[in-house]
PDB file of N, CA and C in Angstrom:
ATOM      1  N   UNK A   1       6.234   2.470   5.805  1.00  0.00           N
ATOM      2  CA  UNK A   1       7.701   2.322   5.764  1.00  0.00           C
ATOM      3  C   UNK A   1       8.377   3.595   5.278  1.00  0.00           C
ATOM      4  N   UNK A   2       9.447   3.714   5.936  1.00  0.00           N
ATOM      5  CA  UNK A   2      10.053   4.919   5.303  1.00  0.00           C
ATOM      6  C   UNK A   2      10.760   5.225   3.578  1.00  0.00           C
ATOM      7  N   UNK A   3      10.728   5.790   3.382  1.00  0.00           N
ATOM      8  CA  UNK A   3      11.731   5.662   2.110  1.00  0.00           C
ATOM      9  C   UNK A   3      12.811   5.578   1.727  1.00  0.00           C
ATOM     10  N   UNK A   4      13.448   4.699   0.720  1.00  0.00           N
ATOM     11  CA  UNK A   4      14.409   4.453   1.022  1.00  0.00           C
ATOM     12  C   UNK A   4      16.028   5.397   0.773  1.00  0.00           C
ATOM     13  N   UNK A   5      15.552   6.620   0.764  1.00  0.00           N
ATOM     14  CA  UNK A   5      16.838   7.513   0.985  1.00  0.00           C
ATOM     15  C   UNK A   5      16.718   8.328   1.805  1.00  0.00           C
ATOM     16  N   UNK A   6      15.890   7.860   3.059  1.00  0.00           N
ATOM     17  CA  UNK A   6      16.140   7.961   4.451  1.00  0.00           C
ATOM     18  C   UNK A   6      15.291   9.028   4.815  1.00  0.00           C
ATOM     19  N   UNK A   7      14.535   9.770   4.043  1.00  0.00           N
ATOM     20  CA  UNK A   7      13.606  11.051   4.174  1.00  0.00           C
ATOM     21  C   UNK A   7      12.448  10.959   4.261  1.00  0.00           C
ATOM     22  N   UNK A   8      11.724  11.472   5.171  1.00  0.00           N
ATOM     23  CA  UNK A   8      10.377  11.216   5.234  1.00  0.00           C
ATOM     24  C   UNK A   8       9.389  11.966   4.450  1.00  0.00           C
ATOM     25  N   UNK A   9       8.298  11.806   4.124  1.00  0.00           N
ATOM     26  CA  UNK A   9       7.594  12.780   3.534  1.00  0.00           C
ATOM     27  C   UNK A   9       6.522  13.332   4.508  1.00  0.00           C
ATOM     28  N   UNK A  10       6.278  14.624   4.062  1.00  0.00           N
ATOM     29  CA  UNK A  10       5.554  15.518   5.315  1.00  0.00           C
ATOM     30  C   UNK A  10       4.084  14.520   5.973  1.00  0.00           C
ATOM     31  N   UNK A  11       3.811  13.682   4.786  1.00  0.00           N
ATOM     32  CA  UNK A  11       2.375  12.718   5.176  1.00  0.00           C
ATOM     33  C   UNK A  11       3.119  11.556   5.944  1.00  0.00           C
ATOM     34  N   UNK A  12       3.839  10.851   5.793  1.00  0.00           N
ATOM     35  CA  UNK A  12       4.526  10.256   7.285  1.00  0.00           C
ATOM     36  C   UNK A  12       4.780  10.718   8.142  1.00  0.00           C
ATOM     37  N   UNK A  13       5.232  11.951   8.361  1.00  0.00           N
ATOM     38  CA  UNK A  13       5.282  12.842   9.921  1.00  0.00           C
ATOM     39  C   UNK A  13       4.039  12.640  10.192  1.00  0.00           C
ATOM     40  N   UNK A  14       2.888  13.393   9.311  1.00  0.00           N
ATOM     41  CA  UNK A  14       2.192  13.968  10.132  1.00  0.00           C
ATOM     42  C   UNK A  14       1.268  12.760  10.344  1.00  0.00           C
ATOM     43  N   UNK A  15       1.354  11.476   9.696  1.00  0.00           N
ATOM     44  CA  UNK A  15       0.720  10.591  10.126  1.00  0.00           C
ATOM     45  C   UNK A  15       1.165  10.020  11.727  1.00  0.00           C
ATOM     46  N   UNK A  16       2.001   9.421  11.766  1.00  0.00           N
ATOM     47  CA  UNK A  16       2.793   9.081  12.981  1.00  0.00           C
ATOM     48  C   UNK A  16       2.554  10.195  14.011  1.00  0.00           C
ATOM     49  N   UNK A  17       2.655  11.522  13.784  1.00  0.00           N
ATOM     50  CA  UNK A  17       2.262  11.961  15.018  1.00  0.00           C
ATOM     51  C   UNK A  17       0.561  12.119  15.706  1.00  0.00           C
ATOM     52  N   UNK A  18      -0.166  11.966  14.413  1.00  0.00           N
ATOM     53  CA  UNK A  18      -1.846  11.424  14.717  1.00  0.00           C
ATOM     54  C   UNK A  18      -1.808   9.821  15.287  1.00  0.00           C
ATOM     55  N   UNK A  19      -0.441   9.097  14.690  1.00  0.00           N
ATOM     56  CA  UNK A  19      -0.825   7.824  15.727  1.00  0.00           C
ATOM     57  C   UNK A  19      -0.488   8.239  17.495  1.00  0.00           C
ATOM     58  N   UNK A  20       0.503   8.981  17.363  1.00  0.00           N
ATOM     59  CA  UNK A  20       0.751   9.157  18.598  1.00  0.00           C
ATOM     60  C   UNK A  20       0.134   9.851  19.824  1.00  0.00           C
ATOM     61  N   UNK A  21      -0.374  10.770  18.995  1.00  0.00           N
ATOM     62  CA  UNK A  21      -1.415  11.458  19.941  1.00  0.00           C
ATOM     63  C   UNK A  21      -2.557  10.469  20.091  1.00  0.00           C
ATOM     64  N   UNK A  22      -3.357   9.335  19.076  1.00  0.00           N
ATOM     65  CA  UNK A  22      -4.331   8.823  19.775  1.00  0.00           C
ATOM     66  C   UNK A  22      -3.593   7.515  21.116  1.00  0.00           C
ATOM     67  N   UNK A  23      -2.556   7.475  20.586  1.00  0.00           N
ATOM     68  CA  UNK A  23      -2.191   6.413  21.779  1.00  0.00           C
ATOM     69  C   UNK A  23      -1.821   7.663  23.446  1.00  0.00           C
ATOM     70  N   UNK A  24      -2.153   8.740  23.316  1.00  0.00           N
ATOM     71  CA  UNK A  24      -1.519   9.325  24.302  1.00  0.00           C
ATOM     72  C   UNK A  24      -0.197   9.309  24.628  1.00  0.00           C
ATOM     73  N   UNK A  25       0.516   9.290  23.843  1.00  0.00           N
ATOM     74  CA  UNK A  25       1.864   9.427  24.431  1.00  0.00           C
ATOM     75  C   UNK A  25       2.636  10.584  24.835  1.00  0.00           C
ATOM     76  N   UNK A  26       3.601  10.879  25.872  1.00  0.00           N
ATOM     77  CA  UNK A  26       4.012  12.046  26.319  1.00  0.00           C
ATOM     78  C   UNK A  26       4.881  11.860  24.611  1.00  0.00           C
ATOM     79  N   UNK A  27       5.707  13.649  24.306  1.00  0.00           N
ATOM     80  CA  UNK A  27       6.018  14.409  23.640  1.00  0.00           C
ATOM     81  C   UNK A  27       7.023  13.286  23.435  1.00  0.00           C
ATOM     82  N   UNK A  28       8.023  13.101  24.304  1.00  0.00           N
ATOM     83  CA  UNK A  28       9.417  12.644  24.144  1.00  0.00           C
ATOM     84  C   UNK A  28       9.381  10.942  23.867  1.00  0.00           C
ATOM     85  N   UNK A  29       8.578  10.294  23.958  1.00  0.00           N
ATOM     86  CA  UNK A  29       8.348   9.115  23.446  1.00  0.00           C
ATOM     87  C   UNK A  29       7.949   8.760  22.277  1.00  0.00           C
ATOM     88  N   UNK A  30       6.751  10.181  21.859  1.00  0.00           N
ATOM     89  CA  UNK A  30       6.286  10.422  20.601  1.00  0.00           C
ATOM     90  C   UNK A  30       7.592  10.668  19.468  1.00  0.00           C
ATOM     91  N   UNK A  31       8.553  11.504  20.249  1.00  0.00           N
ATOM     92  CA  UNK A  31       9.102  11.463  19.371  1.00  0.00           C
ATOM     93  C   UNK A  31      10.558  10.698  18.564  1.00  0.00           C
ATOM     94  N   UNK A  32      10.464   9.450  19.742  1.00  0.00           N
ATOM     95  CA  UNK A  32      11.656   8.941  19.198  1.00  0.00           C
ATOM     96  C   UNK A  32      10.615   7.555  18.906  1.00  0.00           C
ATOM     97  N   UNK A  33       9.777   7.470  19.155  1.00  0.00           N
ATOM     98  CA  UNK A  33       8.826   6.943  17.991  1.00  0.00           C
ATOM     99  C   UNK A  33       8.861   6.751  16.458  1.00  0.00           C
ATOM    100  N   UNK A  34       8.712   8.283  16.381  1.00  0.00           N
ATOM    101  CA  UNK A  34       9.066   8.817  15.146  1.00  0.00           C
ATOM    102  C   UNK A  34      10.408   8.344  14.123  1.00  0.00           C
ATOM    103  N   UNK A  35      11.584   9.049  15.200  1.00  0.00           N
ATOM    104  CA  UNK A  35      12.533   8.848  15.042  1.00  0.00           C
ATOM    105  C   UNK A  35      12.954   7.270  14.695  1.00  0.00           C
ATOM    106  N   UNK A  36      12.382   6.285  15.116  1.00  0.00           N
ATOM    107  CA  UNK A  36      12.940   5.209  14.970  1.00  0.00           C
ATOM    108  C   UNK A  36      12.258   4.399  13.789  1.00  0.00           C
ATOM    109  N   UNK A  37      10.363   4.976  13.748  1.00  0.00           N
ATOM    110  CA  UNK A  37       9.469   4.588  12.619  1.00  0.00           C
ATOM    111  C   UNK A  37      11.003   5.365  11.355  1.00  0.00           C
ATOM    112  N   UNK A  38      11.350   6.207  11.318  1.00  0.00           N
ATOM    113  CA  UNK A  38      11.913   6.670  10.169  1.00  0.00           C
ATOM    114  C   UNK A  38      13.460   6.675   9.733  1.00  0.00           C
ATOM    115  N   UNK A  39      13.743   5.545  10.857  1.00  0.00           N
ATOM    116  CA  UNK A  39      15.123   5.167  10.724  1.00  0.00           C
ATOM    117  C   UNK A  39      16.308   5.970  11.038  1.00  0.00           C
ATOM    118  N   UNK A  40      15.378   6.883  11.923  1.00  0.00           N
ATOM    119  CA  UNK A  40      16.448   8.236  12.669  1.00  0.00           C
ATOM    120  C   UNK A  40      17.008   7.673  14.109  1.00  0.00           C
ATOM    121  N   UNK A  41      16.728   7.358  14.674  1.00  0.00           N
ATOM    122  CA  UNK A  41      16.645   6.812  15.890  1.00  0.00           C
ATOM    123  C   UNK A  41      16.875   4.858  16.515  1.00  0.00           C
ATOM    124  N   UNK A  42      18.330   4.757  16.849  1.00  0.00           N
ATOM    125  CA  UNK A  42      18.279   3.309  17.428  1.00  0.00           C
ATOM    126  C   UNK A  42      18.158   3.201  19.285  1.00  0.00           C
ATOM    127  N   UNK A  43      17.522   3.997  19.274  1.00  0.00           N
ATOM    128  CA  UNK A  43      17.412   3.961  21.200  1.00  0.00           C
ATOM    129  C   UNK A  43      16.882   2.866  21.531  1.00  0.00           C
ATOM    130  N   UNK A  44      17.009   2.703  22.632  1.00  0.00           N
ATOM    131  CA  UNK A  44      16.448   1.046  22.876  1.00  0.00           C
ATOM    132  C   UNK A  44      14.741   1.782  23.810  1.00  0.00           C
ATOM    133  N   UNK A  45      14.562   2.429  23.994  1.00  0.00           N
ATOM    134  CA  UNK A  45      13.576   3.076  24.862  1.00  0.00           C
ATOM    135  C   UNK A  45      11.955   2.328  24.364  1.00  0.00           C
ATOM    136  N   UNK A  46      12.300   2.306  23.012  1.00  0.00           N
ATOM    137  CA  UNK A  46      10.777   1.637  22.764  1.00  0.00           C
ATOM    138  C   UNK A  46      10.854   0.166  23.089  1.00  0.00           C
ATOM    139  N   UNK A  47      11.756  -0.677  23.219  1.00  0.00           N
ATOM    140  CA  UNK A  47      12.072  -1.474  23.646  1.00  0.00           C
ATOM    141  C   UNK A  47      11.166  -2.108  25.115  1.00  0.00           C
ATOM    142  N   UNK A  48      11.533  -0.570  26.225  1.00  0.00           N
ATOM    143  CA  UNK A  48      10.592  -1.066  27.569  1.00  0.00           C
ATOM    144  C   UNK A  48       9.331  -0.892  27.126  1.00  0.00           C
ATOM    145  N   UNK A  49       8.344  -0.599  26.197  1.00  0.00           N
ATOM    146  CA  UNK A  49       7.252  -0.591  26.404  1.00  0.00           C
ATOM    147  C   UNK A  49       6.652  -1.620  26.496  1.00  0.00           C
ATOM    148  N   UNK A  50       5.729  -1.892  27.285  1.00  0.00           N
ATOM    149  CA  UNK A  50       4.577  -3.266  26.801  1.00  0.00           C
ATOM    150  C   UNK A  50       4.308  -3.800  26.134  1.00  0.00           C
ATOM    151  N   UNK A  51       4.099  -4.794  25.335  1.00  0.00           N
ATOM    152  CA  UNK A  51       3.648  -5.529  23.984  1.00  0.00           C
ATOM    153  C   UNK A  51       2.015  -4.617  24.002  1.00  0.00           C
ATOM    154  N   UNK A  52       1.354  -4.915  24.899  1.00  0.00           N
ATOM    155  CA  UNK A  52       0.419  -3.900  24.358  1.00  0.00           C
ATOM    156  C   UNK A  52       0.631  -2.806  23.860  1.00  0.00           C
ATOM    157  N   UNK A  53       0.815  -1.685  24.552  1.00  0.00           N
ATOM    158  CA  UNK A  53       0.967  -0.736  24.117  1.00  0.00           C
ATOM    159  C   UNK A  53       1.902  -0.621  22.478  1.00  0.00           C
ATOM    160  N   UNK A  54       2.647  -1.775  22.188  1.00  0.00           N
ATOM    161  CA  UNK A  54       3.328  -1.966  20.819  1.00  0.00           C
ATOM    162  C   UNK A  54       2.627  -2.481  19.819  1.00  0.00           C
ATOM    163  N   UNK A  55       1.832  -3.401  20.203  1.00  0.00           N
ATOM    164  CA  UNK A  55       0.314  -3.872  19.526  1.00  0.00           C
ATOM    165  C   UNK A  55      -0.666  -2.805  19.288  1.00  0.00           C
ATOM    166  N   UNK A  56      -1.064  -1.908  20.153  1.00  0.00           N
ATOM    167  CA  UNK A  56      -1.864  -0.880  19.918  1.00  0.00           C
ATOM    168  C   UNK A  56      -1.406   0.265  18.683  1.00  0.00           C
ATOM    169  N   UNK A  57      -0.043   0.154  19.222  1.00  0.00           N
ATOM    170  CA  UNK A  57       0.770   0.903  18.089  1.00  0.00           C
ATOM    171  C   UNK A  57       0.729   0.733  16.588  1.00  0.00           C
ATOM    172  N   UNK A  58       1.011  -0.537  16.657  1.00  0.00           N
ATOM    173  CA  UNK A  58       0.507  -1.655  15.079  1.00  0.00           C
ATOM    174  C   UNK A  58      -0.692  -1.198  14.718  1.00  0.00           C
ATOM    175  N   UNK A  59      -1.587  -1.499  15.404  1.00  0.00           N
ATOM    176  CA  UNK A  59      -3.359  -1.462  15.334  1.00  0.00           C
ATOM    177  C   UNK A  59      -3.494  -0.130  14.380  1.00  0.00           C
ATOM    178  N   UNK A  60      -3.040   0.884  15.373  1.00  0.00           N
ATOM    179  CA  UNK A  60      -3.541   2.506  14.522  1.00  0.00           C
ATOM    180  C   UNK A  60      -3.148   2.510  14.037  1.00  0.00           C
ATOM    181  N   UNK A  61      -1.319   2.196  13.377  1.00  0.00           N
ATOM    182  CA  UNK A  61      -0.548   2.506  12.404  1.00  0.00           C
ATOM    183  C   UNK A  61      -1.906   1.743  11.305  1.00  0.00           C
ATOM    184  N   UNK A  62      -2.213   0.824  10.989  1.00  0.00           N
ATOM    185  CA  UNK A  62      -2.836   0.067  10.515  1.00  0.00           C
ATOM    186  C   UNK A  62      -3.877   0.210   9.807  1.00  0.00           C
ATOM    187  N   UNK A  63      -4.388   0.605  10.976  1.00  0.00           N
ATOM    188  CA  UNK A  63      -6.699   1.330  10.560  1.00  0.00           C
ATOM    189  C   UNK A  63      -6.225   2.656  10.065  1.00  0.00           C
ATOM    190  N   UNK A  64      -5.041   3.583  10.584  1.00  0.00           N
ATOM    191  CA  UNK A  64      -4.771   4.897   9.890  1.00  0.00           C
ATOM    192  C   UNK A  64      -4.380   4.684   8.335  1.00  0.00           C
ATOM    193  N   UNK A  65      -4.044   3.521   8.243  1.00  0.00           N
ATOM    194  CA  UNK A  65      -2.914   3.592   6.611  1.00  0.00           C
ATOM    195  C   UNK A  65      -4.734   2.846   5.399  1.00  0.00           C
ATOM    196  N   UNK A  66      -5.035   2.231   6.552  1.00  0.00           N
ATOM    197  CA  UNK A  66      -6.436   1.951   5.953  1.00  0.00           C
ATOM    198  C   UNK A  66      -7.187   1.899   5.335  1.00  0.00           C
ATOM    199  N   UNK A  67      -7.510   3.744   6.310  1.00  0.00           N
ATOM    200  CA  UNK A  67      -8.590   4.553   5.856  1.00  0.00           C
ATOM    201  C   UNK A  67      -8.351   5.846   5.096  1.00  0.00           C
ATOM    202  N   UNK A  68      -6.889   5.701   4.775  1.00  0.00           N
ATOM    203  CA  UNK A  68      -6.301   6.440   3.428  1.00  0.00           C
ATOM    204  C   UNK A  68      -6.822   6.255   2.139  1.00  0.00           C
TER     205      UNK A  68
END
């Protein structure tokens, strides 16, 4: 979760973008990903994705916060 005065810390970036690269995602999805994991971003874009692919999302966020 982000924090709550809206700033991320450099280990949430750089986590989220290791989720993103294992899900393969192009650049610009990755990054409003981001954007929206950190409360930057209300696009509806993640919206069209698949429940899988949003489940998968869960999954790594998940096994990554884990194996911290």
């Amino acid at each position: 979760p982000a924090p709550s005065n809206g700033k991320a810390s450099e280990a949430q970036v750089k986590m989220l973008f290791a989720v993103i690269g294992d899900l393969g995602w192009s650049l610009d999805d990755g990054a409003e990903y981001i954007g929206q994991q950190l409360g930057l971003d209300s696009s509806p874009r993640l919206k069209e994705l698949s429940k899988a692919d949003a489940s998968k999302a869960i999954d790594s966020l998940r096994s990554f916060q884990n194996a911290q």
